[in-house]
Protein backbone atom coordinates (compact mmCIF):
# COMPACT_ATOMS: atom_id res chain seq x y z
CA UNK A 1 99.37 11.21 61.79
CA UNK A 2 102.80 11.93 63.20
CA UNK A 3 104.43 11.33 66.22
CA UNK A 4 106.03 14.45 67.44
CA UNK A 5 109.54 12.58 68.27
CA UNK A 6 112.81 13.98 68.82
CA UNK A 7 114.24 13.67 64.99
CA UNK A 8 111.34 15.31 63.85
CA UNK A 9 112.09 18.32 66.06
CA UNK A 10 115.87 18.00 64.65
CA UNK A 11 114.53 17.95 61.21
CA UNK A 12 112.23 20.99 61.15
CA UNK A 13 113.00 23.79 59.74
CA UNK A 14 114.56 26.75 62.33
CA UNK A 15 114.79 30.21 61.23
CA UNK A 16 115.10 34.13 62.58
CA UNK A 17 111.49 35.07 61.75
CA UNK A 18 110.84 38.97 60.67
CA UNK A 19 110.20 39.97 64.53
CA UNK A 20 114.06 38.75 64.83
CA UNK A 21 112.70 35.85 67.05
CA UNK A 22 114.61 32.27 66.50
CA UNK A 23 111.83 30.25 65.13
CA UNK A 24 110.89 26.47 64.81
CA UNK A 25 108.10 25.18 62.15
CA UNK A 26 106.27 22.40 62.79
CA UNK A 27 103.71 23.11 60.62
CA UNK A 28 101.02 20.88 58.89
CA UNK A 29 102.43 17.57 60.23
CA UNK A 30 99.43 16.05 61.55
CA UNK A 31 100.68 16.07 64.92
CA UNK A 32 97.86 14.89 67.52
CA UNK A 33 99.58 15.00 70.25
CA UNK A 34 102.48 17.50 72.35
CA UNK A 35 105.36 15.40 73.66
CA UNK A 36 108.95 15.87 73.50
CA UNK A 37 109.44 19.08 73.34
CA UNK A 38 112.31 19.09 75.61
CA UNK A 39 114.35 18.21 72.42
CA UNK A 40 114.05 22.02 71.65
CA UNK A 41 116.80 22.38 74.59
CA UNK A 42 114.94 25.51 75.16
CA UNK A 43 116.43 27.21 72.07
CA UNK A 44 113.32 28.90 70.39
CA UNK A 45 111.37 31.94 70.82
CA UNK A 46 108.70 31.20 69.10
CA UNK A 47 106.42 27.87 67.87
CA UNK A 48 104.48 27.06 65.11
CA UNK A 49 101.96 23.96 65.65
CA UNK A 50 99.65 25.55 62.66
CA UNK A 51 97.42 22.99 60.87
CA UNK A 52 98.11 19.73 63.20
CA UNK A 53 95.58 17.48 64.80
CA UNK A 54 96.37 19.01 68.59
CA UNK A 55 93.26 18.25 70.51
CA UNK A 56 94.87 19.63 73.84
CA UNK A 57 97.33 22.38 75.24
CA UNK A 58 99.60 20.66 77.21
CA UNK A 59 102.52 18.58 77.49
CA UNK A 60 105.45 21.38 77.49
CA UNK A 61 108.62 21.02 79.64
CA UNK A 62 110.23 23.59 81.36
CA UNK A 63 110.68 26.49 78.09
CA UNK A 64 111.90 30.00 79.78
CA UNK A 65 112.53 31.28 76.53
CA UNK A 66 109.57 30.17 74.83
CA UNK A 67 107.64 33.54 74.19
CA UNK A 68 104.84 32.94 70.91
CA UNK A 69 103.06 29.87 70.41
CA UNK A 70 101.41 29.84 67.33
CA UNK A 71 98.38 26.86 67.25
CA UNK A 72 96.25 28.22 64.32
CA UNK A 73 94.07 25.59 63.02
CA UNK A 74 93.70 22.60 65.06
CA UNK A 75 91.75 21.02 67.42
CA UNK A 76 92.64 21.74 70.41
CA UNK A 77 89.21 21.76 73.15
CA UNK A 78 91.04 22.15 76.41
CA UNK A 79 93.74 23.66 78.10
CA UNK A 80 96.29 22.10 80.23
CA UNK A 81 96.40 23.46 84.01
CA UNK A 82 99.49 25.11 85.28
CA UNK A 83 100.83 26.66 82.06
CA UNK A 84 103.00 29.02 83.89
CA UNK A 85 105.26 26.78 85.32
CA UNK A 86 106.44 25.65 82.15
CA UNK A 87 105.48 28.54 79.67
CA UNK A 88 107.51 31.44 82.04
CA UNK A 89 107.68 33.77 79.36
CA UNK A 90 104.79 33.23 77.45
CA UNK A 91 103.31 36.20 75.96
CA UNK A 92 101.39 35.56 72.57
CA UNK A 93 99.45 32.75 71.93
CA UNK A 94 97.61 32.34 68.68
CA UNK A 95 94.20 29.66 69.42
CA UNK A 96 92.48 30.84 65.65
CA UNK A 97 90.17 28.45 64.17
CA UNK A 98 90.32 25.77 66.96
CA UNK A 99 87.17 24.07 69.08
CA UNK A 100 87.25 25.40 72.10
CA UNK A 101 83.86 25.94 73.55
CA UNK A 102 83.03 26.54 77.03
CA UNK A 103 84.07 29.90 78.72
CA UNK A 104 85.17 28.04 81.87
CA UNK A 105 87.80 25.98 79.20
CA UNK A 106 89.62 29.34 79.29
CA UNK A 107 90.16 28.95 83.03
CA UNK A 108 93.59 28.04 82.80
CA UNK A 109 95.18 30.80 80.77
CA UNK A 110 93.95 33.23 83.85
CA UNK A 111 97.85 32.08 85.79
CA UNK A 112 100.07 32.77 82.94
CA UNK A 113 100.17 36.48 84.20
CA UNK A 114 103.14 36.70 81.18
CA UNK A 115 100.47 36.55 78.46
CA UNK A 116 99.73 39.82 76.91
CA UNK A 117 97.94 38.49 73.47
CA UNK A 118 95.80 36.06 72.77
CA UNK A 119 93.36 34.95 69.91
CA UNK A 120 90.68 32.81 69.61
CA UNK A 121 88.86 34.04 66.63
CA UNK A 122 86.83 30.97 65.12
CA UNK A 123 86.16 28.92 68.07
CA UNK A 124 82.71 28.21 69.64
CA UNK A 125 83.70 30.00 72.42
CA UNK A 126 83.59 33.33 70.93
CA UNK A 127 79.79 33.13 70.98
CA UNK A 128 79.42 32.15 74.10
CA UNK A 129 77.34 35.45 75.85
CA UNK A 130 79.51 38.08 77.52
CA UNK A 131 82.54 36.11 76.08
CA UNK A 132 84.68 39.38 75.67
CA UNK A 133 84.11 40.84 79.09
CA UNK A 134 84.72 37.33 80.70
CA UNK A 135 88.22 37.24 79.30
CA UNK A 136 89.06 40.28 80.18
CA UNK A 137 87.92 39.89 83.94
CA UNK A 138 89.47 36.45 84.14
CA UNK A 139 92.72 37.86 82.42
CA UNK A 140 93.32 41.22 83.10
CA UNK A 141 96.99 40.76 81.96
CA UNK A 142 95.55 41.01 78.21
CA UNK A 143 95.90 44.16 75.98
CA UNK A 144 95.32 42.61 72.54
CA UNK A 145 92.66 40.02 72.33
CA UNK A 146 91.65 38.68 68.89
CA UNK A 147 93.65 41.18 67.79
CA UNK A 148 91.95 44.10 69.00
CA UNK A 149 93.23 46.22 71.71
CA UNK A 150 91.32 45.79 75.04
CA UNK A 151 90.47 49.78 75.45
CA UNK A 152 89.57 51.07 79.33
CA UNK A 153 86.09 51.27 78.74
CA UNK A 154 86.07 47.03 78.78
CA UNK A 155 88.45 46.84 81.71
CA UNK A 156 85.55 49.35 83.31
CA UNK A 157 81.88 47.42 82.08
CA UNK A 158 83.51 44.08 82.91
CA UNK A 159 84.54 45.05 86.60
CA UNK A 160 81.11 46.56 87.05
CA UNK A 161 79.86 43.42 85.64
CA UNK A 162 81.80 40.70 87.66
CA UNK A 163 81.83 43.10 90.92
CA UNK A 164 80.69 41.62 94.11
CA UNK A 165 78.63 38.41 95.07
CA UNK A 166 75.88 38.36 92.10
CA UNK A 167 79.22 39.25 89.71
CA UNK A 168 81.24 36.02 90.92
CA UNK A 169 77.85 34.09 91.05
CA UNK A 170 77.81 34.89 87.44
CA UNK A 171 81.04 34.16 86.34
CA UNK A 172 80.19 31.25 88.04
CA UNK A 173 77.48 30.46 86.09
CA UNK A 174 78.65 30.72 82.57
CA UNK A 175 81.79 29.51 82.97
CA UNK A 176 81.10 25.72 83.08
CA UNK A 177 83.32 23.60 81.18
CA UNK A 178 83.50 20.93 78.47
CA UNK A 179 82.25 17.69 79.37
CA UNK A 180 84.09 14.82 79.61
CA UNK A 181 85.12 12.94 75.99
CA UNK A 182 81.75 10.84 74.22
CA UNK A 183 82.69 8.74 72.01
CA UNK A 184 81.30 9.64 68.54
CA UNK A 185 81.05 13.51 69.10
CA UNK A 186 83.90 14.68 67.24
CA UNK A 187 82.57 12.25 64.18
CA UNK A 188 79.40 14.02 64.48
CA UNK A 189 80.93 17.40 64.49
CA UNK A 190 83.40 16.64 61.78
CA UNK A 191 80.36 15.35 59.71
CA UNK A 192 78.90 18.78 59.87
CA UNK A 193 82.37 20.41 58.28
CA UNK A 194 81.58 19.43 54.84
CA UNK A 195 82.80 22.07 53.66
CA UNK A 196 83.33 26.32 53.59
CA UNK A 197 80.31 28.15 54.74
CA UNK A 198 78.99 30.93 52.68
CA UNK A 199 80.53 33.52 55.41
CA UNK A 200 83.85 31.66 54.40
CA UNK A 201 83.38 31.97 51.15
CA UNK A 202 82.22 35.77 51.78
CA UNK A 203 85.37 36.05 54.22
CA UNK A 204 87.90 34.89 51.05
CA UNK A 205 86.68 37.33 49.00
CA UNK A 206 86.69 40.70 51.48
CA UNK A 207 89.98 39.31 52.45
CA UNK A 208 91.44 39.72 49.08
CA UNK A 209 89.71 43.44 49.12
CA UNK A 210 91.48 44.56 52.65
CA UNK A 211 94.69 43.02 51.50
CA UNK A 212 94.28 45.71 48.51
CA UNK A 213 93.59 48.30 51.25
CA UNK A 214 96.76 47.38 53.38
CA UNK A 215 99.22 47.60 50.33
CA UNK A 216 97.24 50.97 49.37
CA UNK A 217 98.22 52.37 52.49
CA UNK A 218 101.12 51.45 52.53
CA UNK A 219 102.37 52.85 49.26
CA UNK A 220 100.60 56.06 50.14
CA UNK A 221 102.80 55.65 53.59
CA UNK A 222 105.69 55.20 51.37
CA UNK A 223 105.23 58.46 49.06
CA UNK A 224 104.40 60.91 51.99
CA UNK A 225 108.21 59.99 53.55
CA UNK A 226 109.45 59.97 50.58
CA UNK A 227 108.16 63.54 49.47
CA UNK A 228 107.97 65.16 52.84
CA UNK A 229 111.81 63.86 53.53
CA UNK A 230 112.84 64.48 50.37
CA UNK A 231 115.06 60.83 51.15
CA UNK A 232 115.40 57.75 48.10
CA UNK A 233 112.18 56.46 47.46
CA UNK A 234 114.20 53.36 47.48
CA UNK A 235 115.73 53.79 50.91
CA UNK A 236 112.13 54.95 51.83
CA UNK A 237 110.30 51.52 50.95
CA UNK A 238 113.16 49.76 52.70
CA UNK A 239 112.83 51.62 55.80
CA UNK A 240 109.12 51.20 55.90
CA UNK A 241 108.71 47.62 55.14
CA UNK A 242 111.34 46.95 57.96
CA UNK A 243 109.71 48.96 60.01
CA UNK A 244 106.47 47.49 59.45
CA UNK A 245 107.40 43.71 59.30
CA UNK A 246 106.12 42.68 62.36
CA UNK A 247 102.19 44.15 61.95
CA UNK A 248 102.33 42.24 58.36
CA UNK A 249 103.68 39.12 59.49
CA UNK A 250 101.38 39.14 62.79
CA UNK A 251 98.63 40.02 60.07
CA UNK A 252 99.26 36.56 57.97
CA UNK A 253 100.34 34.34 60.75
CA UNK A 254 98.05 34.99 63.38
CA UNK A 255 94.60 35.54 61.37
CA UNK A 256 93.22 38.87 61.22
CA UNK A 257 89.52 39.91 61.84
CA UNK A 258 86.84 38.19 59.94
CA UNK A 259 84.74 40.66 57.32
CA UNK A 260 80.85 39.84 56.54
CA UNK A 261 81.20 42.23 53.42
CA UNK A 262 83.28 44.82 51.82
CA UNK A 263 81.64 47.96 53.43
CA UNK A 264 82.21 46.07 57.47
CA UNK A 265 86.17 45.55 55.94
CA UNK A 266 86.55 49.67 54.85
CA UNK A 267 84.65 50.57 58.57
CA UNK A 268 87.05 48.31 60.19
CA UNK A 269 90.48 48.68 58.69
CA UNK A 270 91.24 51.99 60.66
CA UNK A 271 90.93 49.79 63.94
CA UNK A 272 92.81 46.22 62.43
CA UNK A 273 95.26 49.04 61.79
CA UNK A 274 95.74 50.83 64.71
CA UNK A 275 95.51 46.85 66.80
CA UNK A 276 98.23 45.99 65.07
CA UNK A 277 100.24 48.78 65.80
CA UNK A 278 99.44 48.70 69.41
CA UNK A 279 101.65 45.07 69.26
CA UNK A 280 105.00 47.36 69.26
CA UNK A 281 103.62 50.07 71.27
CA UNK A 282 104.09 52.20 67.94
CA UNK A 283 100.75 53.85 68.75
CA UNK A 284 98.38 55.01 65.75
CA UNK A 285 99.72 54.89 62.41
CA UNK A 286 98.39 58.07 60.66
């Protein structure tokens, strides 16, 4: 493992990423712990902890400009309190394929009234009963979560649901939280990860087969402005993929839906689509 010091930070690579947001990777360094971070002098918009050993959201100075934190693939099981004092501006945070498992573990994201997205598509959690209308109760400042737009009809069921004495003796309830550390547990959980389920397996393979579909539409997308325009196809592809950057990148970085076969990947892609979109406020793509 490495210590997330100061020279590391210096050392990392720093880049404009393709949503023109200044950018520092700290990917895949086996980090286990956040600390330090004030050696970022509050220069990035956006972080990358991917595939690190993080067992727990905390640790962050004072970042106003910090706005994406990316924290795919660790193992982070709780969240620090009082995020928003030194997350501001925090809008998107990426929580794919971690261990978080109670409801109540959530708790703390409910202050940081900045964030707007949030995924946490692969942890326990997200089978945890009436997990969806929870979140949106306990975080009404969410329009995307696991990258699908929270429609009205949510917002509606899960007031209806958390309304009154029996609805806050409810969320009181199910939101209990993760027990205090045993030692062993995690070496008993890790055991069980011997290796990719079949539904991962299943997962690679649609995955492969929706990526087809996305460059499919997108060529079709290309040819329609380019014939109905009557512009360069060349100019036409440039255009496009500028103009589409973001919903790809978001698409690769933050983890999109998981398929259970080909024919659930074609019924969904309309809607992974039109998610995506909603992240600029673009609307529908046709």
């Amino acid at each position: 493992m490495v210590k997330l010091s100061a020279e590391l930070i210096e050392q990392a690579a720093q880049y404009t990423n393709p949503v023109r947001d200044r950018e520092l990777d700290l990917r895949a360094y086996k980090i286990p712990v956040l600390e330090n971070l004030g050696a970022t002098l509050d220069q990035f918009d956006a972080i990358d902890f991917s595939d690190n050993e993080i067992r727990k959201l905390d640790g962050f100075p004072l970042l106003r400009r910090l706005k994406t934190l990316l924290m795919n693939n660790n193992r982070i099981c709780r969240i620090g309190e009082n995020l928003e004092h030194s997350l501001s501006a925090l809008t998107e945070l990426v929580l794919t394929n971690n261990n978080i498992q109670e409801l109540g573990d959530l708790d703390p994201l409910a202050t940081v009234k900045t964030l707007t997205l949030l995924s946490l598509l692969r942890n326990p959690v997200t089978n945890k009963k009436h997990y969806r209308l929870y979140v949106i109760n306990k975080m009404p400042q969410i329009r995307v979560l696991d990258f699908q737009k929270v429609k009205l009809k949510e917002r509606q069921e899960a007031e209806k649901m958390f309304k009154g004495k029996r609805g806050a003796q409810l969320a009181k309830d199910i939101a209990k939280r993760t027990k205090t550390f045993t030692p062993g547990a995690a070496a008993q959980l890790e055991k069980k990860r011997t290796g990719p389920s079949q539904a991962d397996v299943e997962a690679i393979k649609v995955g492969r087969v929706f990526s087809q579909l996305l460059l499919n539409r997108w060529e079709c997308d290309i040819v329609f402005l380019a014939f109905n325009k009557k512009s360069d196809m060349r100019c036409c592809i440039s255009r496009f993929i500028h103009h589409h950057s973001h919903d790809l990148w978001r698409l690769l970085r933050g983890g999109a839906a998981r398929f259970t076969s080909v024919e659930t990947a074609k019924e969904h892609y309309q809607t992974v689509i039109c998610s995506m979109a909603t992240l600029e406020g673009r609307g529908t793509l046709s």
